[in-house]
N, C-alpha and C. Protein backbone atom coordinates (compact mmCIF):
# COMPACT_ATOMS: atom_id res chain seq x y z
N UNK A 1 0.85 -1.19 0.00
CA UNK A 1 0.00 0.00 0.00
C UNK A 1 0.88 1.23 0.00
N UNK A 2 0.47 2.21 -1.14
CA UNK A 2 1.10 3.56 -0.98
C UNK A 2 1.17 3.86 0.02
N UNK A 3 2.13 4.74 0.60
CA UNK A 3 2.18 5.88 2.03
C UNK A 3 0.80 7.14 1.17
N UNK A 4 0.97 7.23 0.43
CA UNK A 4 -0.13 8.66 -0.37
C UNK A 4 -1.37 7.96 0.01
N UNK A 5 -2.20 6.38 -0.01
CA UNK A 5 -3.32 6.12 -0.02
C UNK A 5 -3.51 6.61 1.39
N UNK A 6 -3.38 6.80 2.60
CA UNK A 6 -3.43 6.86 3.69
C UNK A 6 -3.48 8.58 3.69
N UNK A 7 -4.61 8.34 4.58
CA UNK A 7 -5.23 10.00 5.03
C UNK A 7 -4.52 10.89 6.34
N UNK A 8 -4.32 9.98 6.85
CA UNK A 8 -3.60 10.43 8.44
C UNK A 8 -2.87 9.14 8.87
N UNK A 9 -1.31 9.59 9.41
CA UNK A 9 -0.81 8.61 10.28
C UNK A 9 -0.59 8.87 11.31
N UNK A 10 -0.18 7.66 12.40
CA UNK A 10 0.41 7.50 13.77
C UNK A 10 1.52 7.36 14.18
N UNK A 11 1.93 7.06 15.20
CA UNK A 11 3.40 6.36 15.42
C UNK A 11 3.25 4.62 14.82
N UNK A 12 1.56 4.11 14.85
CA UNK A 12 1.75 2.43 14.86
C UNK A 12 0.58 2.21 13.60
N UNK A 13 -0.18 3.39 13.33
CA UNK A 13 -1.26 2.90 12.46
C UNK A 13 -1.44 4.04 11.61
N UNK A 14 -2.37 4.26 10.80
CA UNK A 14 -2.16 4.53 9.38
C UNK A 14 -4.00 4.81 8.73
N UNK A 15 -4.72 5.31 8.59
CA UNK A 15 -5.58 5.67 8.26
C UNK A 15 -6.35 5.78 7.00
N UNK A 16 -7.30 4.61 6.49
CA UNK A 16 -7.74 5.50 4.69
C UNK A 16 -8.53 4.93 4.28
N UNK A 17 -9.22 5.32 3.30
CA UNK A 17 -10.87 4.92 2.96
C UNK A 17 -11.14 3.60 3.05
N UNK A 18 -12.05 2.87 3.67
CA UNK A 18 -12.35 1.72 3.10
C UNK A 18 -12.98 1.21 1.37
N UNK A 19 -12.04 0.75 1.15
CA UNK A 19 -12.22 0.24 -0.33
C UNK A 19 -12.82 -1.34 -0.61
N UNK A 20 -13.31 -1.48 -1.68
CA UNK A 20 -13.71 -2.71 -2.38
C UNK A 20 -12.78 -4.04 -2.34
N UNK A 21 -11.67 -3.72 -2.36
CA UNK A 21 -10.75 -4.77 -2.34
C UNK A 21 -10.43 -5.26 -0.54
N UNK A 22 -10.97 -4.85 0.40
CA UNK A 22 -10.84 -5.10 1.77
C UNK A 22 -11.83 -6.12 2.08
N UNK A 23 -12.99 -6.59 1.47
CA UNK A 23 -14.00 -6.95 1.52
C UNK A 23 -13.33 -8.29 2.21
N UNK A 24 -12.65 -9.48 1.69
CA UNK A 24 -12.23 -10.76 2.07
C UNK A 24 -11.35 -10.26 3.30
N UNK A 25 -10.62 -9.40 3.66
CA UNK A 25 -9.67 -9.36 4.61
C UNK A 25 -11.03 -8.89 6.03
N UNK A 26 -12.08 -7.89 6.13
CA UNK A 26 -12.95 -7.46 6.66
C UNK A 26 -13.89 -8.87 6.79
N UNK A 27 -14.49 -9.10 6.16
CA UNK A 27 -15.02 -10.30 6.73
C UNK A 27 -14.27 -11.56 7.08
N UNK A 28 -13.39 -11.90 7.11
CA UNK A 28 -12.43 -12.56 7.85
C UNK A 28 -12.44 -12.15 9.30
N UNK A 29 -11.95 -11.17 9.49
CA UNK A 29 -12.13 -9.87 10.70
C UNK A 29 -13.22 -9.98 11.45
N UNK A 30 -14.38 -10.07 10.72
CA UNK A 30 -15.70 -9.85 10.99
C UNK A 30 -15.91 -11.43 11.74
N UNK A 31 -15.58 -12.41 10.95
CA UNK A 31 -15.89 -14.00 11.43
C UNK A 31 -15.36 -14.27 13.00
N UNK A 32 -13.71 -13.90 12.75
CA UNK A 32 -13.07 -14.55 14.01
C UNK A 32 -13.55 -13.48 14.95
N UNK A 33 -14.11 -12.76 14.84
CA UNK A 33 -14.95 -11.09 15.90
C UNK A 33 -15.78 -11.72 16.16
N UNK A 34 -17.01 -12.74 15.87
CA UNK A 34 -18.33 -12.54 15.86
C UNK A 34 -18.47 -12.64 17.52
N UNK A 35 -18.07 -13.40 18.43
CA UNK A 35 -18.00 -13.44 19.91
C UNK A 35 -18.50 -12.30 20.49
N UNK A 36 -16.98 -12.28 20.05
CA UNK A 36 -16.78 -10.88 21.02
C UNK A 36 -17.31 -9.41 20.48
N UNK A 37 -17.62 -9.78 18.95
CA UNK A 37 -18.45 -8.40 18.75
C UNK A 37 -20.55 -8.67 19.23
N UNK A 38 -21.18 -9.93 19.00
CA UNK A 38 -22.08 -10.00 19.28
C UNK A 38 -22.98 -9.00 19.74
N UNK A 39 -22.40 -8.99 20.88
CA UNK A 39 -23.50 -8.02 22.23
C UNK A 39 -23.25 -6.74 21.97
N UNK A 40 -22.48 -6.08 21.03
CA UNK A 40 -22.59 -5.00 20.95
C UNK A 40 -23.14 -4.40 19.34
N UNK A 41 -22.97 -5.23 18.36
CA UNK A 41 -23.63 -5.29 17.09
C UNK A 41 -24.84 -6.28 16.72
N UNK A 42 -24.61 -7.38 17.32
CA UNK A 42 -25.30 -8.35 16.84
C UNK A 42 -24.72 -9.41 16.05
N UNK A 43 -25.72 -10.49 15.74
CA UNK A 43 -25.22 -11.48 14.52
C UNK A 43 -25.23 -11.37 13.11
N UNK A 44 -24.73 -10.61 12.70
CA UNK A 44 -24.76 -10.27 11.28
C UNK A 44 -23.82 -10.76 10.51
N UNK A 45 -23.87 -11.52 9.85
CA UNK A 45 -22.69 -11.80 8.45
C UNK A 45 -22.33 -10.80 7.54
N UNK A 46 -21.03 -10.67 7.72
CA UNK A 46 -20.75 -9.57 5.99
C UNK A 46 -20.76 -10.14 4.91
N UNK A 47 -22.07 -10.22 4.36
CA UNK A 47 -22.16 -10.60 2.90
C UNK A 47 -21.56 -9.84 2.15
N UNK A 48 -21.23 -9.67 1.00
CA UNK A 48 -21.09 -9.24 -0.33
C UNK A 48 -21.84 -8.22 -0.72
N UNK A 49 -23.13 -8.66 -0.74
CA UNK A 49 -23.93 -8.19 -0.38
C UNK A 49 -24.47 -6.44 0.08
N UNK A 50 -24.01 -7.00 1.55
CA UNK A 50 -24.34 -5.58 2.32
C UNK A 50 -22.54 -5.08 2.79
N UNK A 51 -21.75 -5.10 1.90
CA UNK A 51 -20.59 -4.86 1.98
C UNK A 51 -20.74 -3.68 0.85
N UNK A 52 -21.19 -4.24 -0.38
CA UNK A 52 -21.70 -3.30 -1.31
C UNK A 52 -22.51 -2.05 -1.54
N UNK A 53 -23.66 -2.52 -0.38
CA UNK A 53 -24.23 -1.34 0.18
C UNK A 53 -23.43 -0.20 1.16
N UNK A 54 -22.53 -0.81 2.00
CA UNK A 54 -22.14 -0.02 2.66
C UNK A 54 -21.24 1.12 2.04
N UNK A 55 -20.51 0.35 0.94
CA UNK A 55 -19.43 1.56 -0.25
C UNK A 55 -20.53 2.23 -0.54
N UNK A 56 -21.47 2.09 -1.28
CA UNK A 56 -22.24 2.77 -1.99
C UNK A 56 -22.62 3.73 -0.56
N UNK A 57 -22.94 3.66 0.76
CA UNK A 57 -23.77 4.51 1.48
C UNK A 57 -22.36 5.51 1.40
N UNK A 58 -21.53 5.30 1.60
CA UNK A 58 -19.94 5.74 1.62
C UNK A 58 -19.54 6.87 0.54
N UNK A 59 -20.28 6.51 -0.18
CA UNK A 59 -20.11 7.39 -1.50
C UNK A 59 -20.77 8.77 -1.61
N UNK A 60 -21.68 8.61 -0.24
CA UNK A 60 -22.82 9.84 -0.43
C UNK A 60 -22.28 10.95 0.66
N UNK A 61 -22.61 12.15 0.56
CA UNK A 61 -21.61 13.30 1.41
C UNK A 61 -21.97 13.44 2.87
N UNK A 62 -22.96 12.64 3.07
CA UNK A 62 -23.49 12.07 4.40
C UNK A 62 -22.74 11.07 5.62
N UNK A 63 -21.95 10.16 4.69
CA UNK A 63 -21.21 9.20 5.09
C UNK A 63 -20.17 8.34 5.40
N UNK A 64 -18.28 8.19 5.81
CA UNK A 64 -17.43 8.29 5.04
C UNK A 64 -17.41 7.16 5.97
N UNK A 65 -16.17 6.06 5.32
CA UNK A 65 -15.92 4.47 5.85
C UNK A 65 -14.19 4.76 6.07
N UNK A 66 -13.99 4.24 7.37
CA UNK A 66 -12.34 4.39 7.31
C UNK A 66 -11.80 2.73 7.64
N UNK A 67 -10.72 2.40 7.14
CA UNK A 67 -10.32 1.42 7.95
C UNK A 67 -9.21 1.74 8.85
N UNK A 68 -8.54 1.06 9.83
CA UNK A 68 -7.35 1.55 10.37
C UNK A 68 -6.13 0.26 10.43
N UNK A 69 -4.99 0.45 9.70
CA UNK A 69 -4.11 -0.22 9.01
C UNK A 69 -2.80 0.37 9.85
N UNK A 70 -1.94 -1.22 9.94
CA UNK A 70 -0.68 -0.71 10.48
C UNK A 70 0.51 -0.47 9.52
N UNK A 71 1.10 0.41 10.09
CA UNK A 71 2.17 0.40 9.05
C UNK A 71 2.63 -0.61 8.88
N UNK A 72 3.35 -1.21 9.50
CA UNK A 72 4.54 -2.07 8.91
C UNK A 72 3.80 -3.25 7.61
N UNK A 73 2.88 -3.89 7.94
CA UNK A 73 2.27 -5.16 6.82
C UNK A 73 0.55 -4.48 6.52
N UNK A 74 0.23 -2.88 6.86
CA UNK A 74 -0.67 -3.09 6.18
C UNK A 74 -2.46 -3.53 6.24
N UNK A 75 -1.85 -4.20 7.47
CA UNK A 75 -2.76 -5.09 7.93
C UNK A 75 -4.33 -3.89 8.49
N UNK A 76 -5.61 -4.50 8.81
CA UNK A 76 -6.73 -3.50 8.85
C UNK A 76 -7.17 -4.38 10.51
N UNK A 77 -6.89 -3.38 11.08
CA UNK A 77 -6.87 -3.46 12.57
C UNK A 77 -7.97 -3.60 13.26
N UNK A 78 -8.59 -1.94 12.44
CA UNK A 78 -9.85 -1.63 12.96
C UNK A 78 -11.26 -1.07 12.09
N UNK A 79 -11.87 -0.37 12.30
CA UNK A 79 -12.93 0.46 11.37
C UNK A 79 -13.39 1.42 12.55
N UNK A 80 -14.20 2.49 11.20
CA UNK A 80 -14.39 3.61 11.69
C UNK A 80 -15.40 4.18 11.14
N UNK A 81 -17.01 4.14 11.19
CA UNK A 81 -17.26 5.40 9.96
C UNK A 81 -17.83 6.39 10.55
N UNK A 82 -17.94 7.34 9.52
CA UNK A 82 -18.77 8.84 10.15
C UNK A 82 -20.15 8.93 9.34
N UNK A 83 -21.29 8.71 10.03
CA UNK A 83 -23.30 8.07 9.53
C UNK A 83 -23.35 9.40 10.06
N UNK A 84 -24.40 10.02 9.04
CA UNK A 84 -25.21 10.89 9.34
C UNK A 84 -24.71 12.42 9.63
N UNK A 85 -23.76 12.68 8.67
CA UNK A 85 -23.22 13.99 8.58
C UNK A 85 -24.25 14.98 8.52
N UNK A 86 -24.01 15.98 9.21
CA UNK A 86 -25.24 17.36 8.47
C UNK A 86 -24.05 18.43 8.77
N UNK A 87 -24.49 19.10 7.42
CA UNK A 87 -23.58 20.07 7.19
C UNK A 87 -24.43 21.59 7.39
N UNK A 88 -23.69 22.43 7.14
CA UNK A 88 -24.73 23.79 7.42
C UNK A 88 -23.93 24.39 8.83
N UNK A 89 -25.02 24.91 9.69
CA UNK A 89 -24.98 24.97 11.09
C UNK A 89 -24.41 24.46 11.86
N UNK A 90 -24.70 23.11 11.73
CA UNK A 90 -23.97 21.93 12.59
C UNK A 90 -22.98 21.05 12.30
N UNK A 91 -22.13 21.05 11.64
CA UNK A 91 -21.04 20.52 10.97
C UNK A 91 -20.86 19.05 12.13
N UNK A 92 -21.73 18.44 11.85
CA UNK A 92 -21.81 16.90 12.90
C UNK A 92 -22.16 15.81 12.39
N UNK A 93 -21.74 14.73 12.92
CA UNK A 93 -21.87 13.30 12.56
C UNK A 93 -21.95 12.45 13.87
N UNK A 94 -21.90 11.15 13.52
CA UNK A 94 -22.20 10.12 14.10
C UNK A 94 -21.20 9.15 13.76
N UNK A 95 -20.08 9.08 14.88
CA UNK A 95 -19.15 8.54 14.84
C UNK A 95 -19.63 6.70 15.59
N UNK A 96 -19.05 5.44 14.51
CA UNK A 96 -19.28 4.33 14.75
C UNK A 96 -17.66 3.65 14.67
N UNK A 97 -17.21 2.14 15.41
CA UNK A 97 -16.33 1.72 15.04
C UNK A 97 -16.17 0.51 15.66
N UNK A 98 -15.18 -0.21 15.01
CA UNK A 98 -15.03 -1.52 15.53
C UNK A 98 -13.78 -2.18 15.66
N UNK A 99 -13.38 -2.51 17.12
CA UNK A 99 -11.96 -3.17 17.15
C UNK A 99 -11.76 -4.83 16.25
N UNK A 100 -11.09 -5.87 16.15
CA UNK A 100 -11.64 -7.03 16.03
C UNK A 100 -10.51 -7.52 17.11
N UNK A 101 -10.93 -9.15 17.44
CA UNK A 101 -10.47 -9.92 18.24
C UNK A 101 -8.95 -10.16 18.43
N UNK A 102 -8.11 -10.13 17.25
CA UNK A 102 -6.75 -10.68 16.99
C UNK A 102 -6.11 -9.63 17.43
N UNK A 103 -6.44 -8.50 17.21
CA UNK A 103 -5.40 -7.12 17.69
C UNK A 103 -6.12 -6.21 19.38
N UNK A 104 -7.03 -6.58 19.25
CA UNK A 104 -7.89 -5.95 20.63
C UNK A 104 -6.88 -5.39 21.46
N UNK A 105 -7.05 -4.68 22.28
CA UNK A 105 -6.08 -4.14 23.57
C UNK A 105 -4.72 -4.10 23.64
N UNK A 106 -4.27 -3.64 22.40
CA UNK A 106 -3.24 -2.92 22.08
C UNK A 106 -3.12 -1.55 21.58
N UNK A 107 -3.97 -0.83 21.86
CA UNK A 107 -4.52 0.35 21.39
C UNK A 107 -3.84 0.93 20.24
N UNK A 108 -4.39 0.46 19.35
CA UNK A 108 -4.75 0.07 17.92
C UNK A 108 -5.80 1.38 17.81
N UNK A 109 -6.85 0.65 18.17
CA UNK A 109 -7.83 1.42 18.13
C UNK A 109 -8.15 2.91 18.86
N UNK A 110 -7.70 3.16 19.90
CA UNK A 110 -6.87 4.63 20.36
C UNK A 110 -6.49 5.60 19.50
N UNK A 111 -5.79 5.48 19.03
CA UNK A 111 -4.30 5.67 17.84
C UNK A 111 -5.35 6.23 16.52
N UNK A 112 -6.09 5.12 16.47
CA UNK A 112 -6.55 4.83 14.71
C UNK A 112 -7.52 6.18 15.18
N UNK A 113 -8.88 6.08 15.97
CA UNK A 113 -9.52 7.04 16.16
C UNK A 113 -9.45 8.28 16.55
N UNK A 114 -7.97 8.50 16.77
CA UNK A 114 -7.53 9.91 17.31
C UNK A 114 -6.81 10.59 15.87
N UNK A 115 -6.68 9.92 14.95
CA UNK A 115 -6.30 10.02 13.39
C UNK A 115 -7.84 10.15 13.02
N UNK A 116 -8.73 9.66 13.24
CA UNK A 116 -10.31 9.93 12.34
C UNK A 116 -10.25 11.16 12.72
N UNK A 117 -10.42 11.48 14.04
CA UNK A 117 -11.07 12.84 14.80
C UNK A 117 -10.20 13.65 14.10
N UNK A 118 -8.80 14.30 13.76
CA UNK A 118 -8.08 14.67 13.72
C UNK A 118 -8.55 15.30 11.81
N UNK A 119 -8.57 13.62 10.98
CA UNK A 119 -9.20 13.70 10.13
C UNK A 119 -10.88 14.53 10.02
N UNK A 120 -11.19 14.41 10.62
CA UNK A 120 -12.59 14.35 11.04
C UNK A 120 -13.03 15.99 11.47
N UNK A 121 -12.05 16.70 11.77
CA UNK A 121 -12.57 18.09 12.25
C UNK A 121 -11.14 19.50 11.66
N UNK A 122 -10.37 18.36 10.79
CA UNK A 122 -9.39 18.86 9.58
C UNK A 122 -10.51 19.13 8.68
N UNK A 123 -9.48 18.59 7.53
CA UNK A 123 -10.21 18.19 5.95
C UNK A 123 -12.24 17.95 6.03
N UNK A 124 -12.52 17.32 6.61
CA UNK A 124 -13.72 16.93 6.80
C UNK A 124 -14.26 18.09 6.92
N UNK A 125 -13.66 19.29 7.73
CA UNK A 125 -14.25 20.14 8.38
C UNK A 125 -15.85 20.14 9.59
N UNK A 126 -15.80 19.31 9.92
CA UNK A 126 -16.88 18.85 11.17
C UNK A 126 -16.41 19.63 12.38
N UNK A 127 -17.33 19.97 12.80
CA UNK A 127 -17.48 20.80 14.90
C UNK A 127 -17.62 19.31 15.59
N UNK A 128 -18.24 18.23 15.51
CA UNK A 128 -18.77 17.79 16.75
C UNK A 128 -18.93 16.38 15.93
N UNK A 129 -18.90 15.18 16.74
CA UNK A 129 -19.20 13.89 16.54
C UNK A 129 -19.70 13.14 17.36
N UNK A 130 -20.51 12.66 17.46
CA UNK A 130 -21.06 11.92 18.72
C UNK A 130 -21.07 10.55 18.45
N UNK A 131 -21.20 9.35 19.51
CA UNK A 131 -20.98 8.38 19.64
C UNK A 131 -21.88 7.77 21.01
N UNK A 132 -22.89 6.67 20.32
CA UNK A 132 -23.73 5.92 21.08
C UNK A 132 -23.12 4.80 21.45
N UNK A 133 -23.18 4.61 22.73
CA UNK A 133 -22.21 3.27 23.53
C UNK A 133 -23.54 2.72 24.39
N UNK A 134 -23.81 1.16 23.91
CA UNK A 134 -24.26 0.70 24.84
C UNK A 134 -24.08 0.85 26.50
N UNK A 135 -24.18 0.73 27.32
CA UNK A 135 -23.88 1.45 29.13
C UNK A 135 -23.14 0.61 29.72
N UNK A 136 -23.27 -1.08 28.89
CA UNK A 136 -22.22 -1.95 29.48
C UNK A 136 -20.92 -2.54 28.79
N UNK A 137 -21.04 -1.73 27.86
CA UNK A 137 -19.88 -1.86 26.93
C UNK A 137 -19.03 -0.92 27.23
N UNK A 138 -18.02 -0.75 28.59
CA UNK A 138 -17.25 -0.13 29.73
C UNK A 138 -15.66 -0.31 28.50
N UNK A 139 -15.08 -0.86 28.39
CA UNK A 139 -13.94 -0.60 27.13
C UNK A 139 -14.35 0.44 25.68
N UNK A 140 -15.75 0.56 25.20
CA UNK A 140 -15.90 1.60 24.43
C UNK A 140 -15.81 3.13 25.04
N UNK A 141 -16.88 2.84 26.36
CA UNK A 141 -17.35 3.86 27.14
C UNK A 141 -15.75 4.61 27.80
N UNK A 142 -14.46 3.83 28.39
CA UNK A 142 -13.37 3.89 28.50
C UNK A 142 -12.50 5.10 27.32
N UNK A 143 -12.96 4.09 26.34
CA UNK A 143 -12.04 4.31 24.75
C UNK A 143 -12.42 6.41 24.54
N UNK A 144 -14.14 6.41 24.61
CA UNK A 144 -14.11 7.13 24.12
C UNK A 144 -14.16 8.64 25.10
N UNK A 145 -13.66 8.35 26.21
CA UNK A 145 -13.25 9.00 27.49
C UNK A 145 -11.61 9.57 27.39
N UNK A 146 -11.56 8.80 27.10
CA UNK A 146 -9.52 8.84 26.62
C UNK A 146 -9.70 10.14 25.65
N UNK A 147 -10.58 9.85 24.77
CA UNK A 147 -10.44 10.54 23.53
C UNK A 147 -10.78 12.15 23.43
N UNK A 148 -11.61 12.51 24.75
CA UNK A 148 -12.28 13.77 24.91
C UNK A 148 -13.70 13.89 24.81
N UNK A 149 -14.32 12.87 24.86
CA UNK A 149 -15.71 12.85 24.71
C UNK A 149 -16.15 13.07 25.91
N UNK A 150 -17.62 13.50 26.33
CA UNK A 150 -18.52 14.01 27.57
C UNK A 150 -19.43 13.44 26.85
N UNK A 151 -19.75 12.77 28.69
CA UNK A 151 -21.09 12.22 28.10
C UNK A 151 -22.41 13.22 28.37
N UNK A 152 -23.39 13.51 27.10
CA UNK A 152 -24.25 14.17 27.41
C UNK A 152 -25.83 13.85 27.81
N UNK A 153 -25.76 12.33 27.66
CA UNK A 153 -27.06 11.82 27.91
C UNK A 153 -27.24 10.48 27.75
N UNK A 154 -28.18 9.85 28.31
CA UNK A 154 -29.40 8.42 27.89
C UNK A 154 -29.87 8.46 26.73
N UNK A 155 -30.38 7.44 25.81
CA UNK A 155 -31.22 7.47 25.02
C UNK A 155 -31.91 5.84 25.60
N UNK A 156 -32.85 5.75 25.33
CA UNK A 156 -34.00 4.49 26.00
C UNK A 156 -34.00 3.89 24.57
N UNK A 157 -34.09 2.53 24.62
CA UNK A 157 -34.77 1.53 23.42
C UNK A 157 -33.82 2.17 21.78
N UNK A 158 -32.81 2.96 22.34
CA UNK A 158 -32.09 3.76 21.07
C UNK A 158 -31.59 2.74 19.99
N UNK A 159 -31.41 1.57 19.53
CA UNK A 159 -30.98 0.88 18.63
C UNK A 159 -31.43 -0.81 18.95
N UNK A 160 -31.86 -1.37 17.57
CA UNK A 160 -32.37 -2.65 17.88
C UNK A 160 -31.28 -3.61 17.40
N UNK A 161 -30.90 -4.56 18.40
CA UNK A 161 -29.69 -5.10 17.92
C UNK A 161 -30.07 -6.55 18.20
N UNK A 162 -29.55 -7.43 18.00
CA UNK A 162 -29.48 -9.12 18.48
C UNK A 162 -31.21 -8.88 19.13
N UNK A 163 -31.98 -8.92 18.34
CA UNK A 163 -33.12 -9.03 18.91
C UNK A 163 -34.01 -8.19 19.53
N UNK A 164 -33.28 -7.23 19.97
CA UNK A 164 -34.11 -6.45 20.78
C UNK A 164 -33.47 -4.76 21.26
N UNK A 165 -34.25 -3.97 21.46
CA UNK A 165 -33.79 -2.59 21.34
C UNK A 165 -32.78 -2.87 22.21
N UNK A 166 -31.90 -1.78 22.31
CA UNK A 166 -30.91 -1.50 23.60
C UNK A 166 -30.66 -0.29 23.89
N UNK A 167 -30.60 -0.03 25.17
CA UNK A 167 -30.17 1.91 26.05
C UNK A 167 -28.64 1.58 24.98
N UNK A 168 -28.38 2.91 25.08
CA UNK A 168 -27.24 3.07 24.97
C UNK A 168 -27.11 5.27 25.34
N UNK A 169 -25.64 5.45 25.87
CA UNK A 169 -25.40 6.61 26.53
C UNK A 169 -24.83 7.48 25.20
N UNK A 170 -25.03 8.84 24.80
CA UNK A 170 -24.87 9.27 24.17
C UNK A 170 -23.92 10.23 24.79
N UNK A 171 -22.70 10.10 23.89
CA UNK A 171 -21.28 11.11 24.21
C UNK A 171 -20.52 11.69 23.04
N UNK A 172 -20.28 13.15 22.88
CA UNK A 172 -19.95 14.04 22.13
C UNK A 172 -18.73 14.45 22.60
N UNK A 173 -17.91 14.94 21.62
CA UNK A 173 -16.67 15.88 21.32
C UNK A 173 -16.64 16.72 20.17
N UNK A 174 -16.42 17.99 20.41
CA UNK A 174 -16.22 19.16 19.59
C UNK A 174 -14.96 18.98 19.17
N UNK A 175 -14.21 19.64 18.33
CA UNK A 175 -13.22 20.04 17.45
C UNK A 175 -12.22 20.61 18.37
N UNK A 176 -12.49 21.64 19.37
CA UNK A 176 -11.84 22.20 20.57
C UNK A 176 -11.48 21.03 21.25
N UNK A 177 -11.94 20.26 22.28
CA UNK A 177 -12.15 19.67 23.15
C UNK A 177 -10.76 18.29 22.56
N UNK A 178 -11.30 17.85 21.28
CA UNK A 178 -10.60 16.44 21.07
C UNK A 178 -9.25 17.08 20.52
N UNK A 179 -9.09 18.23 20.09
CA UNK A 179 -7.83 19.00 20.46
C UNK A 179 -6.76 19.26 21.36
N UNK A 180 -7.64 19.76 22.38
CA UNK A 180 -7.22 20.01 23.80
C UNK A 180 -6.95 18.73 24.72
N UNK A 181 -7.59 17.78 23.98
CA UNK A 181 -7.19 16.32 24.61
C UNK A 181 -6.40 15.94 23.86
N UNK A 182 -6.19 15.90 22.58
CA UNK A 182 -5.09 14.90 21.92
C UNK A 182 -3.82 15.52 22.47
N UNK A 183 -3.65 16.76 22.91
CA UNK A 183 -2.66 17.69 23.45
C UNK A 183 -2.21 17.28 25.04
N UNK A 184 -3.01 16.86 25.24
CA UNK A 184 -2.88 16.75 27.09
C UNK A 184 -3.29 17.43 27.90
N UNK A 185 -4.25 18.42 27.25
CA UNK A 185 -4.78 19.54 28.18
C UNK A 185 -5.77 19.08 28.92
N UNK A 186 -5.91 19.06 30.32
CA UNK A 186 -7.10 19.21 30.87
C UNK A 186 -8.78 19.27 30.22
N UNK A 187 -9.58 18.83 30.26
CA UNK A 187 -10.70 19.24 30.02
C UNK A 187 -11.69 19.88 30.84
């Protein structure tokens, strides 16, 4: 992989669109995940399918797909996308992402998402991103604490997953804030 395909780097990871050709390496990802991603996505297979749909949602100025790749082999660590952009007034989105099993808790995923945000309130030009965390999913809720997020609220029955709605806590970061944190500043 070019150093040019990559949008933002790290000291360990490497940042850039999710493309068509990731599809077999991502659902691979997706298989040996299904465990441990379950309870927080559900049982879903990455078909072909709805892999296709997802480029295509990707394509629209609403929506952007990242993967997160290490330097040295390349390899796709993590994911990232930004659902539900509105532009105008509110220069905001809806930040989603996913570690998988083989690299987990090596903060991988740290790294990779402090390159989205970075990406994300650069070039993107976005104020604010928010991020819905189930309440017992304490390593997201963690993750995105590190990162400069405040949590600003509950949402009840907010997403239907493995069967059945689930709470999940709604937490935001501005452009300032995930600044002032990637920096070390106090919040």
């Amino acid at each position: 992989m070019a150093a040019t395909d990559y949008l933002e780097h790290g000291p360990r990871v490497a940042v850039r669109r999710v493309r068509r050709q990731d599809y077999a390496e991502l659902s691979a990802l997706r298989r040996e995940s299904a465990e441990m991603l379950r309870r927080w996505l559900g049982a879903r297979e990455m078909t072909v399918e709805a892999f296709e749909d997802s480029l295509e949602r990707f394509e629209q100025p609403t929506h952007e797909g990242f993967v997160i790749c290490l330097h040295d082999t390349g390899a796709i660590v993590g994911g990232v996308n930004i659902n539900n952009i509105v532009r105008g007034s509110l220069q905001c989105g809806t930040l989603g992402y996913t570690a998988y099993a083989s690299t987990t808790g090596r903060g991988y995923l740290t790294e990779g998402l402090r390159l989205v945000l970075r990406y994300a309130f650069g070039p993107l030009e976005l104020h604010r991103l928010e991020a819905n965390i189930q309440p017992e999913n304490t390593p997201s809720l963690r993750l995105v604490e590190r990162l400069g997020f405040r949590r600003e609220g509950y949402s009840v029955a907010f997403q239907f997953i493995d069967g059945e709605w689930r709470d999940h806590e709604r937490w935001a970061v501005t452009a300032e804030a995930a600044d002032r944190s990637s920096r070390g500043v106090e919040l």
